[in-house]
N, C-alpha and C. Protein backbone atom coordinates (compact mmCIF):
# COMPACT_ATOMS: atom_id res chain seq x y z
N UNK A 1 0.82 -1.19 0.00
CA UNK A 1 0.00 0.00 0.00
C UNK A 1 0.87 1.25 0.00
N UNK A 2 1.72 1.19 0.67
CA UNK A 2 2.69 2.40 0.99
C UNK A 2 3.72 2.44 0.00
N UNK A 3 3.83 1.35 -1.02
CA UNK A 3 4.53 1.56 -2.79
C UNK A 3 3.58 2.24 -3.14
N UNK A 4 2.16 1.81 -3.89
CA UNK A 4 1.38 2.77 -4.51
C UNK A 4 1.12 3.82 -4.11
N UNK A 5 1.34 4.37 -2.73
CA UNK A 5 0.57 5.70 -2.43
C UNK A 5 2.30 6.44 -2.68
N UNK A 6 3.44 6.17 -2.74
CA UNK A 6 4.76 6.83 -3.24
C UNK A 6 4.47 6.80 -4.78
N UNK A 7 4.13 5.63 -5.86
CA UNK A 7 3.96 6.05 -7.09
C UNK A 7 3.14 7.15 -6.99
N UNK A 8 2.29 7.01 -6.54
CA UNK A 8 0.99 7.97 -7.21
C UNK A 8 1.46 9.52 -6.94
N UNK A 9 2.27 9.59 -5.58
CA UNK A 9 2.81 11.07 -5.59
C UNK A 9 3.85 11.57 -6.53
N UNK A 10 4.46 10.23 -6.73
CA UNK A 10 5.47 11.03 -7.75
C UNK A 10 5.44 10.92 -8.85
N UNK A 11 4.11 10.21 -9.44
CA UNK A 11 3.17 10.77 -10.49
C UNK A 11 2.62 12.24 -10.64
N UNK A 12 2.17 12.15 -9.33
CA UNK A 12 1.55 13.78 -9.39
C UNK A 12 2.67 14.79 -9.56
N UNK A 13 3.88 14.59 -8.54
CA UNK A 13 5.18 15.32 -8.95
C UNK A 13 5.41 15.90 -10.38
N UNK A 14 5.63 14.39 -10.92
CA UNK A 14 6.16 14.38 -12.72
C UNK A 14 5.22 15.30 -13.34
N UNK A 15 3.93 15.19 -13.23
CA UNK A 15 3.23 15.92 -13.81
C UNK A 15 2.86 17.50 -13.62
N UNK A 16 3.04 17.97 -12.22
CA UNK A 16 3.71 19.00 -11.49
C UNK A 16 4.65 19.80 -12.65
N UNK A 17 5.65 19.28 -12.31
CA UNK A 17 6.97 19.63 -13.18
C UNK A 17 6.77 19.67 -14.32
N UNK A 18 5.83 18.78 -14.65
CA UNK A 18 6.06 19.36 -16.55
C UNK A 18 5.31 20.25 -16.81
N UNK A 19 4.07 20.67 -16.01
CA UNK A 19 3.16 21.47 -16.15
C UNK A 19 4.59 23.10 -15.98
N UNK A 20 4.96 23.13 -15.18
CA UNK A 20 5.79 24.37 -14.75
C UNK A 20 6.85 24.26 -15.72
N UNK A 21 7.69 23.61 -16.40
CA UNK A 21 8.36 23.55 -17.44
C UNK A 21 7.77 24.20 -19.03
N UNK A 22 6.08 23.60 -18.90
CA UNK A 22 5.57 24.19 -20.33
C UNK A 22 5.59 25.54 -19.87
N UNK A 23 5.06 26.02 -18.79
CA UNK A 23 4.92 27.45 -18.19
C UNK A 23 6.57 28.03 -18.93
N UNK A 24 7.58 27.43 -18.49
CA UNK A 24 8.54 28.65 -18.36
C UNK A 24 8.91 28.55 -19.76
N UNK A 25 8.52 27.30 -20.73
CA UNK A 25 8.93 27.28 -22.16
C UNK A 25 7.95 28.34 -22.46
N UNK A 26 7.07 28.18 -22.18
CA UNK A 26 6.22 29.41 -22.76
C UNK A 26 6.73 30.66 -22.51
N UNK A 27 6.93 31.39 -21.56
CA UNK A 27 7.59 32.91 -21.48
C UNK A 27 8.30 32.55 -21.91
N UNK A 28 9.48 32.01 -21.97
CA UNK A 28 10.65 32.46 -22.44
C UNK A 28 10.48 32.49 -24.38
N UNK A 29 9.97 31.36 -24.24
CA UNK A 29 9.67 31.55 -26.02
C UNK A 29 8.86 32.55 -26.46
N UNK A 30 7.51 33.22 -25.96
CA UNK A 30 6.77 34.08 -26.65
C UNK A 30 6.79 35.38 -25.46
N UNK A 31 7.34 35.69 -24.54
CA UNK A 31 7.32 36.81 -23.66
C UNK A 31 7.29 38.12 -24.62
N UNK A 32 8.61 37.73 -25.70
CA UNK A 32 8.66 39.26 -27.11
C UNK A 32 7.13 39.30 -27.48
N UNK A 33 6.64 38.02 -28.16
CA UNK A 33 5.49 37.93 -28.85
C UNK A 33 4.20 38.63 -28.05
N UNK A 34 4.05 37.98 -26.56
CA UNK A 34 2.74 38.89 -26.27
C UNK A 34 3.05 39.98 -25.35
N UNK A 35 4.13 40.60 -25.79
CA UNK A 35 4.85 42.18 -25.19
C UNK A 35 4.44 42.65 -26.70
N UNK A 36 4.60 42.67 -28.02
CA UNK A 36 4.48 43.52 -29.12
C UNK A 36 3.02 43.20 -29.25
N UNK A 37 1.86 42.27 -28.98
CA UNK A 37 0.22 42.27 -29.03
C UNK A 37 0.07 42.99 -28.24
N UNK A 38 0.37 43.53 -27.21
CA UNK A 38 0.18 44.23 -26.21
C UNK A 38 0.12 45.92 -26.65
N UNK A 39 1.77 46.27 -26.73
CA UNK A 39 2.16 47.18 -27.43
C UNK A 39 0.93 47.51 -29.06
N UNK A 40 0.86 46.80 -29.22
CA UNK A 40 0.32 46.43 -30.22
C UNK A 40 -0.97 47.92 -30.46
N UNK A 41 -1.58 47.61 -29.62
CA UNK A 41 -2.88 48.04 -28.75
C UNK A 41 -3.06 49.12 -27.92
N UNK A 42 -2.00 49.19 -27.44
CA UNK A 42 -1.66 50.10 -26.19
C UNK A 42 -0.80 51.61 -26.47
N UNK A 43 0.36 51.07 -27.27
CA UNK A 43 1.20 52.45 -27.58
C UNK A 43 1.95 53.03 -26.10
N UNK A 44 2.11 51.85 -25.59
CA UNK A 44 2.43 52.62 -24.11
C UNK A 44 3.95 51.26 -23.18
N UNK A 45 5.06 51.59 -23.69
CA UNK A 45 6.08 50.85 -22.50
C UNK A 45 5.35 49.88 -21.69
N UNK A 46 5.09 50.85 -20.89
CA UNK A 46 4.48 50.47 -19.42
C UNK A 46 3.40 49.94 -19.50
N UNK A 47 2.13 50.17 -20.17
CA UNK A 47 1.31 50.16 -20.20
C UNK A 47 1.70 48.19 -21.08
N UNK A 48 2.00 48.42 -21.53
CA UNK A 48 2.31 46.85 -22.59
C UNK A 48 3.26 45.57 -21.46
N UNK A 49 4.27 46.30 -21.17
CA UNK A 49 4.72 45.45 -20.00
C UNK A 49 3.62 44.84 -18.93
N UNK A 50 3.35 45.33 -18.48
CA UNK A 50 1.96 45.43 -16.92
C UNK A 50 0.94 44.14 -17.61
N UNK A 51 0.57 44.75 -19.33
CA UNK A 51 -0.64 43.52 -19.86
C UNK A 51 0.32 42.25 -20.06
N UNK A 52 1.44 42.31 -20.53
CA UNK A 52 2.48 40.96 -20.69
C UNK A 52 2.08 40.14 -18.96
N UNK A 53 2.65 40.97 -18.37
CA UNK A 53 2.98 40.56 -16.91
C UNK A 53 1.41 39.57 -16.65
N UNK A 54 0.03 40.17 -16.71
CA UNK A 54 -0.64 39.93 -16.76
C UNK A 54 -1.29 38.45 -16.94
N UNK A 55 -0.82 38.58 -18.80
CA UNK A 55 -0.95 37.26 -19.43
C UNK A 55 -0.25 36.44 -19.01
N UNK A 56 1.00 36.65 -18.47
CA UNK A 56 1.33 35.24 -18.09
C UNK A 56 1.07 34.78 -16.60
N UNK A 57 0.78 35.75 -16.18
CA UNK A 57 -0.04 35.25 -14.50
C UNK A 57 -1.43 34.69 -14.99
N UNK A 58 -2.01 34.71 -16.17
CA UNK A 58 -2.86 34.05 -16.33
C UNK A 58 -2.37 32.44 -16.88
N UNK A 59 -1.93 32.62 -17.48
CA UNK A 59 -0.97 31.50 -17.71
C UNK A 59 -0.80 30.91 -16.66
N UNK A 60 -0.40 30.88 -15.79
CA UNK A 60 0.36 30.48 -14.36
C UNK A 60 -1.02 30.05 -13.87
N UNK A 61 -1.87 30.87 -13.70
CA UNK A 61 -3.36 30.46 -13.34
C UNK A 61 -3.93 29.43 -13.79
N UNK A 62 -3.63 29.15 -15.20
CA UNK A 62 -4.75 28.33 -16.03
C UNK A 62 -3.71 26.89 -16.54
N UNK A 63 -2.38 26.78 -16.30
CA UNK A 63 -1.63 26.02 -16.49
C UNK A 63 -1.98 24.59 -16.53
N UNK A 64 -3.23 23.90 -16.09
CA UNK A 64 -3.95 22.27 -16.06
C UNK A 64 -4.48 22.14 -17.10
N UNK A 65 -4.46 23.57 -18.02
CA UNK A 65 -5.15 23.43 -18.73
C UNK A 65 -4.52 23.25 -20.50
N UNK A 66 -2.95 23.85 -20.27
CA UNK A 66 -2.49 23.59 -21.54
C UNK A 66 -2.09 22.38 -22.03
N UNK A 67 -2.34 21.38 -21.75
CA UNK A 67 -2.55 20.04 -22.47
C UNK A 67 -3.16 20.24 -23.48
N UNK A 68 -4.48 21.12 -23.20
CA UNK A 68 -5.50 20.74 -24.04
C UNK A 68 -5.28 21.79 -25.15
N UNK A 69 -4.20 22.78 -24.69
CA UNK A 69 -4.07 23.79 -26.01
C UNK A 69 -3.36 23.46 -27.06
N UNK A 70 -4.01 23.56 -28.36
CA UNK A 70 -3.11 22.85 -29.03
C UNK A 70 -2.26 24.07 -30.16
N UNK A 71 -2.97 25.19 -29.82
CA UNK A 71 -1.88 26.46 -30.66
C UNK A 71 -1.68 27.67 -29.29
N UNK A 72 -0.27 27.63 -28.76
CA UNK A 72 -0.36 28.32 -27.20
C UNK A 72 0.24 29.44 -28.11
N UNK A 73 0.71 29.71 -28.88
CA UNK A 73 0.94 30.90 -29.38
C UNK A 73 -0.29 32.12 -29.63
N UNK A 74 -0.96 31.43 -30.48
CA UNK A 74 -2.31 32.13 -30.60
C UNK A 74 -3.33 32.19 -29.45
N UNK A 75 -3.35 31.22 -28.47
CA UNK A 75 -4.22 31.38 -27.50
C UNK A 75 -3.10 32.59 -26.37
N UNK A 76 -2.40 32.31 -25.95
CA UNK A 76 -1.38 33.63 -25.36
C UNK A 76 -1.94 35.08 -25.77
N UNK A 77 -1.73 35.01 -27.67
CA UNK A 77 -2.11 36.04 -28.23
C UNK A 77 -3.36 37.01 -27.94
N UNK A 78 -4.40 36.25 -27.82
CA UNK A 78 -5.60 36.44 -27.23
C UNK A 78 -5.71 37.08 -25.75
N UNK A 79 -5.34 36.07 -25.00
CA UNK A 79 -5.19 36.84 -23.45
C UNK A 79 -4.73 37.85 -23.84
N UNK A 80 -3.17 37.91 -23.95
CA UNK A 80 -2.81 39.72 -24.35
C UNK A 80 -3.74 40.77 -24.69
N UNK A 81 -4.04 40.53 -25.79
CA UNK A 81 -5.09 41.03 -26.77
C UNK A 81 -6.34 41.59 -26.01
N UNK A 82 -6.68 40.76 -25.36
CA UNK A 82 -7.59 41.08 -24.40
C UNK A 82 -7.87 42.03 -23.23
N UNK A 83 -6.83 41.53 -22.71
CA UNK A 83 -6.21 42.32 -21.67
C UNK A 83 -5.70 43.91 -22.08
N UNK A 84 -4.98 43.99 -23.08
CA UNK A 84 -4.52 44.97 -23.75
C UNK A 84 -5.69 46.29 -24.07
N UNK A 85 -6.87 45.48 -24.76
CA UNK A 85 -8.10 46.09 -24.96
C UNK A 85 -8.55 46.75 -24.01
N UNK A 86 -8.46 45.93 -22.76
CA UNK A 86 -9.55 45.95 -21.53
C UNK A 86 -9.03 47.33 -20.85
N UNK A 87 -7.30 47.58 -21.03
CA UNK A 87 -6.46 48.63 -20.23
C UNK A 87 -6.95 49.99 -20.87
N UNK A 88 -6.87 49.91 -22.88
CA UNK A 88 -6.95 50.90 -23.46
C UNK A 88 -8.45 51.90 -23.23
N UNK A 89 -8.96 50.57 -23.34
CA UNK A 89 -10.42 50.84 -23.16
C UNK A 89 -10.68 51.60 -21.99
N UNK A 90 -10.51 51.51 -20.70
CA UNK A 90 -10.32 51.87 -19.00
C UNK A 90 -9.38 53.05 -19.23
N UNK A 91 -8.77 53.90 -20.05
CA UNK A 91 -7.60 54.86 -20.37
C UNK A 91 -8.07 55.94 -21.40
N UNK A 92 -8.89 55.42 -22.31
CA UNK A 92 -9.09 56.24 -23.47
C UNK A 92 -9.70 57.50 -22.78
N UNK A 93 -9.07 58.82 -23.85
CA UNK A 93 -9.23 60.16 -23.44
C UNK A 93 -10.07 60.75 -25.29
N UNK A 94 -10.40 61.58 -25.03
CA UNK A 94 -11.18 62.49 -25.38
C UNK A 94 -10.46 62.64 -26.63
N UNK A 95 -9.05 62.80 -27.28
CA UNK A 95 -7.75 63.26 -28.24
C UNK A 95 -8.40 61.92 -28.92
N UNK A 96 -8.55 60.66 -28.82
CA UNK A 96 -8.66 59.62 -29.81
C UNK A 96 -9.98 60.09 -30.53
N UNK A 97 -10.54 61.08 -30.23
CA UNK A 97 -11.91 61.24 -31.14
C UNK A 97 -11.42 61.99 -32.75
N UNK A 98 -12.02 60.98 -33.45
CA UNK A 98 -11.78 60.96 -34.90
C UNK A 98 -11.19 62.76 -35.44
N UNK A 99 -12.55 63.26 -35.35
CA UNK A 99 -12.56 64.59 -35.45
C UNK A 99 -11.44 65.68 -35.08
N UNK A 100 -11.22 65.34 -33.48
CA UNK A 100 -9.72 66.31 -32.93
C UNK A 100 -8.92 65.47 -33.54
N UNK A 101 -8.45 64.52 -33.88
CA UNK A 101 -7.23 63.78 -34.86
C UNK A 101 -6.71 64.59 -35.79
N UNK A 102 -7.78 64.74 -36.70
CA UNK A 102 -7.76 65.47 -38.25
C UNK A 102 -7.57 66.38 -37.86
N UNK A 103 -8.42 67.05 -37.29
CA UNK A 103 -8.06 68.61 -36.98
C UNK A 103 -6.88 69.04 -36.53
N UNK A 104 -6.44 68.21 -36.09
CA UNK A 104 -5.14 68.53 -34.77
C UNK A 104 -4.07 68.27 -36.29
N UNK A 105 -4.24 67.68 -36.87
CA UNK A 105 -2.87 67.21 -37.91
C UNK A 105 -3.36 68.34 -39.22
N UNK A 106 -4.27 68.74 -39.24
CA UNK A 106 -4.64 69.70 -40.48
C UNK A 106 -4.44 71.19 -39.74
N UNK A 107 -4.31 71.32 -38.44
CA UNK A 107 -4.03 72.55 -38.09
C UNK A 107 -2.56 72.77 -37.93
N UNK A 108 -1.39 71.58 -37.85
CA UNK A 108 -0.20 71.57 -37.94
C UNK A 108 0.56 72.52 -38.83
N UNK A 109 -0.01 73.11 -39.87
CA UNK A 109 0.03 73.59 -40.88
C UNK A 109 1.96 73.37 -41.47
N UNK A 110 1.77 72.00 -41.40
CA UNK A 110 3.02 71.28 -42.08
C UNK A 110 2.81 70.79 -43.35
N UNK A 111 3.71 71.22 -44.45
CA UNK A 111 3.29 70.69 -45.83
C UNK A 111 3.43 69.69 -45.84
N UNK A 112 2.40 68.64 -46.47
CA UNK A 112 2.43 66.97 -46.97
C UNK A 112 4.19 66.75 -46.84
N UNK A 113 4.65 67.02 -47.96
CA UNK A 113 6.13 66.88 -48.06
C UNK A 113 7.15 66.75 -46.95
N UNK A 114 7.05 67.73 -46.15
CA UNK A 114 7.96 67.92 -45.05
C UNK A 114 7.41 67.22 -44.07
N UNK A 115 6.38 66.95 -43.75
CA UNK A 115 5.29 65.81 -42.63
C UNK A 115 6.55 65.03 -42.99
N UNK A 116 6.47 64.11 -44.30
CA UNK A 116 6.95 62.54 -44.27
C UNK A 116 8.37 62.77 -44.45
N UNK A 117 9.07 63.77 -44.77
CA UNK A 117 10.33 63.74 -44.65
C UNK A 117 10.84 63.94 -43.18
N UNK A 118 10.53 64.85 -42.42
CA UNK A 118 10.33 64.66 -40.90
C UNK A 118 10.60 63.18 -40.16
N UNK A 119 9.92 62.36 -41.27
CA UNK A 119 10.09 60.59 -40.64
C UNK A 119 8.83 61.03 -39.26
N UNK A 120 7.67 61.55 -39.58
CA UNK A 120 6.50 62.11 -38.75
C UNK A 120 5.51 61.35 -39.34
N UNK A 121 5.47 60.60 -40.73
CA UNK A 121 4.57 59.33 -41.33
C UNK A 121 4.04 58.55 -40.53
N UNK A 122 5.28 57.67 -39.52
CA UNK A 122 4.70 56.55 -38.74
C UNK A 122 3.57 57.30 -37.75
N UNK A 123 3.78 58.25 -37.05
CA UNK A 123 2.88 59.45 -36.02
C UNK A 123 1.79 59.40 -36.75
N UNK A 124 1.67 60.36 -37.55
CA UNK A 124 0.22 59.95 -38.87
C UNK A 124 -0.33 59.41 -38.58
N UNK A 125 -0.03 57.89 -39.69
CA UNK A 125 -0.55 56.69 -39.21
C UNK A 125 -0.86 56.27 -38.51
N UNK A 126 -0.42 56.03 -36.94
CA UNK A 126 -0.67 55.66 -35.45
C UNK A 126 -1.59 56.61 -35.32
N UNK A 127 -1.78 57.96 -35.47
CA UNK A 127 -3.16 58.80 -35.37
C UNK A 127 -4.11 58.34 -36.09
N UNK A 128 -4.43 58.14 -36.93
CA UNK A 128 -5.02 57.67 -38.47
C UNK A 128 -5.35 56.25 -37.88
N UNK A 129 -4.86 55.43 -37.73
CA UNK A 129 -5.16 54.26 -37.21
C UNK A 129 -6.09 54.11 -36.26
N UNK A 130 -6.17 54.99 -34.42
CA UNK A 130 -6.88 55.17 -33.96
C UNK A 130 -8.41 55.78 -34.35
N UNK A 131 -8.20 56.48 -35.58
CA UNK A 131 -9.89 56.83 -35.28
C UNK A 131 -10.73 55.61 -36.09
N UNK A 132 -10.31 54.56 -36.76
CA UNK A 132 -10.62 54.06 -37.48
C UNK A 132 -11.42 53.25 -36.37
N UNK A 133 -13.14 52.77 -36.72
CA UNK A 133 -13.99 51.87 -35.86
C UNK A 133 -12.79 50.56 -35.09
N UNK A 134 -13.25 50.47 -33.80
CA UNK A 134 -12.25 49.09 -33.40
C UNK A 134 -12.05 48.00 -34.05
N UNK A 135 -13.46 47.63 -34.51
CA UNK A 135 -13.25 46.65 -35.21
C UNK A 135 -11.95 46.06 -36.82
N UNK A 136 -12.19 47.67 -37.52
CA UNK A 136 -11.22 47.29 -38.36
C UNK A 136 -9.84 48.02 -37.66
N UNK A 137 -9.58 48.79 -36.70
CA UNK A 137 -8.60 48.80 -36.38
C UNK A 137 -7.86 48.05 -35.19
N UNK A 138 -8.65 46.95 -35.06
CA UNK A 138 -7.75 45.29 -34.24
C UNK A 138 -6.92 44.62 -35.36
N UNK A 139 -7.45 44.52 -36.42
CA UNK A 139 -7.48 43.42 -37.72
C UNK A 139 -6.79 44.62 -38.21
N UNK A 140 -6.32 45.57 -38.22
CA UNK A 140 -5.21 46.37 -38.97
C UNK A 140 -4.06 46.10 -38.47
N UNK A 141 -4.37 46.44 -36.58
CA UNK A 141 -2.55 46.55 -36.02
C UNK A 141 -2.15 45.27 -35.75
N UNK A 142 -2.89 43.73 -35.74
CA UNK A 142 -2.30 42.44 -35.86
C UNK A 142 -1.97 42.42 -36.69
N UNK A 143 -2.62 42.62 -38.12
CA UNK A 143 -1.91 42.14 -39.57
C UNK A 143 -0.73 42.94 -39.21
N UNK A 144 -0.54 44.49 -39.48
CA UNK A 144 0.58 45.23 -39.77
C UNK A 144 1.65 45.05 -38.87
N UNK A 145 0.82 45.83 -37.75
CA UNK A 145 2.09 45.60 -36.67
C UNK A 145 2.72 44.21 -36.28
N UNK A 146 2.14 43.23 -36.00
CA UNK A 146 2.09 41.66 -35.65
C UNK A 146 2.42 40.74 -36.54
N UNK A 147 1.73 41.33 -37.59
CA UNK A 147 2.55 40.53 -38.78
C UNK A 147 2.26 39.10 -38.47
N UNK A 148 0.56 39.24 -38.07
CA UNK A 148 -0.04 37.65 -38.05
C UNK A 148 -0.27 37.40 -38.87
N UNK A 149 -1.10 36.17 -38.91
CA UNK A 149 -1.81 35.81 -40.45
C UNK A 149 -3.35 35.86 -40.60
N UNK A 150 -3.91 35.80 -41.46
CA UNK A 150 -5.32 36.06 -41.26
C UNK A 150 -6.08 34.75 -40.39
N UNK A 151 -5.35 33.74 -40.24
CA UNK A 151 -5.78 32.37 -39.69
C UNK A 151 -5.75 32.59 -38.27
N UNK A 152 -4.26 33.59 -37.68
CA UNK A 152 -4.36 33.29 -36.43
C UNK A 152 -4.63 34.42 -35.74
N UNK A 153 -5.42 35.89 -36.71
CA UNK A 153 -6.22 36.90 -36.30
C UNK A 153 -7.62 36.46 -36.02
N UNK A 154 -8.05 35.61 -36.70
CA UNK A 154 -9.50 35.25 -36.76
C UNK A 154 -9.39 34.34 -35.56
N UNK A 155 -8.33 34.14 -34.60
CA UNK A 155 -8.26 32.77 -33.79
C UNK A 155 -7.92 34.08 -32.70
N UNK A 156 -7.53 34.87 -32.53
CA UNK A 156 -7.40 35.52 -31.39
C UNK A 156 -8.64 36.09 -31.36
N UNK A 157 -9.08 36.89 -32.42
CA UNK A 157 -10.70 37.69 -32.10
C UNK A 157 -11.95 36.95 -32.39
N UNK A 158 -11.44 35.92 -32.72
CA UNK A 158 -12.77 34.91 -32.45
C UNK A 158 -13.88 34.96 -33.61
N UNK A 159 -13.36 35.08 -34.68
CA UNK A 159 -13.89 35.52 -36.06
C UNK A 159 -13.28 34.70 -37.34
N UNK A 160 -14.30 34.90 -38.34
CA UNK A 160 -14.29 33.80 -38.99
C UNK A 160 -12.92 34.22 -39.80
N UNK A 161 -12.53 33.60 -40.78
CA UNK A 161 -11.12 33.94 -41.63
C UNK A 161 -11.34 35.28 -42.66
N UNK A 162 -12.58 34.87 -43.34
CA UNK A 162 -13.11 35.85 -44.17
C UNK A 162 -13.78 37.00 -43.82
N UNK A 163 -13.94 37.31 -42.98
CA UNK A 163 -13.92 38.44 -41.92
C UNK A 163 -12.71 39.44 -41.47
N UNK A 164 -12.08 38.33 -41.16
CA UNK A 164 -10.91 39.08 -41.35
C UNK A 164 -10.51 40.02 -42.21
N UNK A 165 -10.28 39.18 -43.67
CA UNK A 165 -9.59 39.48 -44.63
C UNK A 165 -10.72 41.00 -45.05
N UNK A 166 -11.95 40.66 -44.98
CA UNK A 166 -12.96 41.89 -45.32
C UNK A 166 -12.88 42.93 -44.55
N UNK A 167 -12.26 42.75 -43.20
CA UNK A 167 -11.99 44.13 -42.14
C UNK A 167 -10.84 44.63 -42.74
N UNK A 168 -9.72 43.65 -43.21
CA UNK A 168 -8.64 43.90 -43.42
C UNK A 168 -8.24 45.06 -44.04
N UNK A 169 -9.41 44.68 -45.40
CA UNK A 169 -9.43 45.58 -46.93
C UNK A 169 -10.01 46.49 -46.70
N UNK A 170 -11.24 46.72 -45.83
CA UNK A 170 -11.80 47.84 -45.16
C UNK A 170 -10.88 48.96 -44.39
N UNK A 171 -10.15 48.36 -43.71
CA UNK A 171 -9.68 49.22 -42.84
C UNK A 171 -8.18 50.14 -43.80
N UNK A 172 -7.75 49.34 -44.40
CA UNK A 172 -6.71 49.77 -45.72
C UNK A 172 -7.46 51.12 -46.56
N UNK A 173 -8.53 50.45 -47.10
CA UNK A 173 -9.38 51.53 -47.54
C UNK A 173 -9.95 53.18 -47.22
N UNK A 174 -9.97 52.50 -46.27
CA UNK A 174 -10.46 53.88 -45.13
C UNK A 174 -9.36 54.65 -44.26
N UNK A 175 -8.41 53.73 -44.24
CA UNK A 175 -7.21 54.73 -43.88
C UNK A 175 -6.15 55.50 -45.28
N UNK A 176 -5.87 54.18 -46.35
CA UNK A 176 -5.69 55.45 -47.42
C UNK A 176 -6.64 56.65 -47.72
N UNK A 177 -8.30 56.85 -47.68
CA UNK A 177 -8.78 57.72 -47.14
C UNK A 177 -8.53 59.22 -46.80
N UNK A 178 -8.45 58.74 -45.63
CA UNK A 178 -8.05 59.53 -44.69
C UNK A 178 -6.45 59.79 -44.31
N UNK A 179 -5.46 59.17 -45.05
CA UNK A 179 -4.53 59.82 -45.15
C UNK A 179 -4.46 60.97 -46.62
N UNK A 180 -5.37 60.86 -47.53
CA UNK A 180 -5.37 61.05 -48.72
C UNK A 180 -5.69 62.47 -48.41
N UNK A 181 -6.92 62.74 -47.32
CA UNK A 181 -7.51 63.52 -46.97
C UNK A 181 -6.02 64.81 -46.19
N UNK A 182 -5.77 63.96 -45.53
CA UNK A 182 -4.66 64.72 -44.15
C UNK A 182 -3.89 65.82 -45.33
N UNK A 183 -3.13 64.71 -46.12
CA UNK A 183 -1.89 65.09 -46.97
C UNK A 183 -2.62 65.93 -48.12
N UNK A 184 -3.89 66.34 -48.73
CA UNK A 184 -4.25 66.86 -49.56
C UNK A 184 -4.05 66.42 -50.68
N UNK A 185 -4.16 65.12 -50.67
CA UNK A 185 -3.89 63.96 -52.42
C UNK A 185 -5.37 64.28 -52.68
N UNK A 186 -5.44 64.20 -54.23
CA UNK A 186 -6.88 64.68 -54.87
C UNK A 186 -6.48 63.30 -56.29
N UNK A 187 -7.63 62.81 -56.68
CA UNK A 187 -7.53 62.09 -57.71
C UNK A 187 -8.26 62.57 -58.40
N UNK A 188 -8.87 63.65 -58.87
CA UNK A 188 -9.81 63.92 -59.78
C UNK A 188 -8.74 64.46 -61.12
């Protein structure tokens, strides 16, 4: 009796340990990965660190459970993602409204030209990006910034593939747009 009740603990041990082993393979392998989903979202050091920190205390939390995960990259992604949302969302000020954006970059009274020679483009954009509805601007800063794929965007936001790809082209659309607009490009 007192053999089996030593297997069975150091069964539970073994399994212990490997559970905390996938844990630390996991940070160490994707810690960059759901620090830039974070960033991603956030635009903020600190603010991206704190949601990392986060995700993987959830991780740490939910650890009985990654057996059953069978893509921990993309599910990681998600927590971040989430979390990331949940901070911006609890933070957002009054300046992300579409309207003071434009205005604020059309009252700069900086010529198109000198804007992007400045290397003041990426700023733009990151403005330009925010006013765009959430929806197509999640499915903008994973594709661009993240440089996911449309398979494992639709797997973090919980949406179909072709959804994706239709926010995708949407949100492209509407931000050439509105950069077209900023910079005074005319196609007529």
């Amino acid at each position: 009796m007192a053999f089996s009740t030593q297997v069975c603990c150091n069964q539970e041990m073994l399994i212990v340990q490997a559970a905390e082993d996938r844990v630390e393979f996991l940070v160490k392998e994707y810690a960059g990965f759901v620090f830039r989903v974070a960033y991603s979202v956030l635009r903020d050091y600190h603010d991206a660190e704190d949601a990392a920190q986060e995700t993987f205390l959830r991780l740490l939390r939910h650890r009985s459970e990654l057996p059953g995960i069978r893509e921990p990259r993309a599910w990681l992604a998600r927590i971040a993602f989430r979390i990331a949302l949940n901070k911006y969302r609890s933070r957002r000020v009054e300046s992300d409204d579409p309207a003071t954006v434009l205005a604020g970059l059309a009252a700069s009274g900086i010529p198109a030209e000198e804007f992007v020679q400045r290397g003041e483009m990426k700023i733009l954009l990151e403005r330009l990006i925010v006013t765009l509805p959430a929806d197509l601007r999640d499915v903008l800063r994973l594709s661009t910034m993240e440089e996911l794929t449309s398979s494992e965007i639709a797997t973090i936001l919980e949406i179909p593939g072709n959804s994706v790809r239709t926010r995708l082209h949407r949100a492209r659309q509407l931000l050439r747009e509105k950069l077209e607009s900023v910079l005074g490009i005319n196609h007529e």
